[in-house]
Protein backbone atom coordinates (compact mmCIF):
# COMPACT_ATOMS: atom_id res chain seq x y z
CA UNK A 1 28.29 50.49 -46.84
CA UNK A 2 28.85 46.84 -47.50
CA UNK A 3 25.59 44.24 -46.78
CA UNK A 4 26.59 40.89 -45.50
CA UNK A 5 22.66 39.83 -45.93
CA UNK A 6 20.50 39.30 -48.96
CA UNK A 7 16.75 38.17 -49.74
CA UNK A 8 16.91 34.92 -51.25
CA UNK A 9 14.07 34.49 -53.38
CA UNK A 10 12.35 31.29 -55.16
CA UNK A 11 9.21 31.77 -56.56
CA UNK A 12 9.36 28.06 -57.99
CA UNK A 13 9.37 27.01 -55.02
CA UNK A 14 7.86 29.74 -52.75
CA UNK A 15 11.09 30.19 -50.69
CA UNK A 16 11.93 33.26 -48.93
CA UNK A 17 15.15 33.53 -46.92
CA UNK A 18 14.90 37.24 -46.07
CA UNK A 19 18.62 37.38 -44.34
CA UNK A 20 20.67 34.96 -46.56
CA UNK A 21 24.43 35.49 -45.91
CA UNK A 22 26.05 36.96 -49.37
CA UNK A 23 28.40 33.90 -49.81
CA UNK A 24 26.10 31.27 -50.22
CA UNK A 25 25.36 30.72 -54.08
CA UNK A 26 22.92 28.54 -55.48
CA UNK A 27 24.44 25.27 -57.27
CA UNK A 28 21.43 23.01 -58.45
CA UNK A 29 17.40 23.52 -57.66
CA UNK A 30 15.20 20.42 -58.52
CA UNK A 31 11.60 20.38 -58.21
CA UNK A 32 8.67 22.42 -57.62
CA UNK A 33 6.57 24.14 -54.95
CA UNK A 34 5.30 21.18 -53.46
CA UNK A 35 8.59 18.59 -53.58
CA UNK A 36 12.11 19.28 -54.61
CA UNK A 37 15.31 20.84 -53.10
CA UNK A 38 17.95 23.47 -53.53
CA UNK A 39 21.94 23.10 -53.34
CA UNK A 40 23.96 25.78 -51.75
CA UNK A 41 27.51 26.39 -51.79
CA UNK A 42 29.49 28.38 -49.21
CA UNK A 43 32.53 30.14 -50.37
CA UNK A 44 33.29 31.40 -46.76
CA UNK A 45 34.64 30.41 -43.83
CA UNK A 46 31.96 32.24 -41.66
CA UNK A 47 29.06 29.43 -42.73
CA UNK A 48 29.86 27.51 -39.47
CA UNK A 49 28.58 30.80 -37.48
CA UNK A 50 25.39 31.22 -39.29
């Protein structure tokens, strides 16, 4: 059985996505837990759904 989900997990920044779709990757993360962000790339078509 194939998952489509995952749990994303960032404990620099304490991020939790608990149903992250499969085909999002992580690029770039700048910062720490109280400023900063995190790039995602899709590399599906399905990203406009979710």
């Amino acid at each position: 059985m194939e998952y489509n989900y995952f749990v994303y997990n960032k404990p620099e920044c304490n991020l939790i996505v608990n149903k992250m779709p499969i085909w999002f990757k992580e690029i770039e993360y700048t910062g720490d837990e109280n400023n900063g962000y995190i790039i995602l790339h899709s590399q599906d078509d399905y990203d406009e759904i979710w």
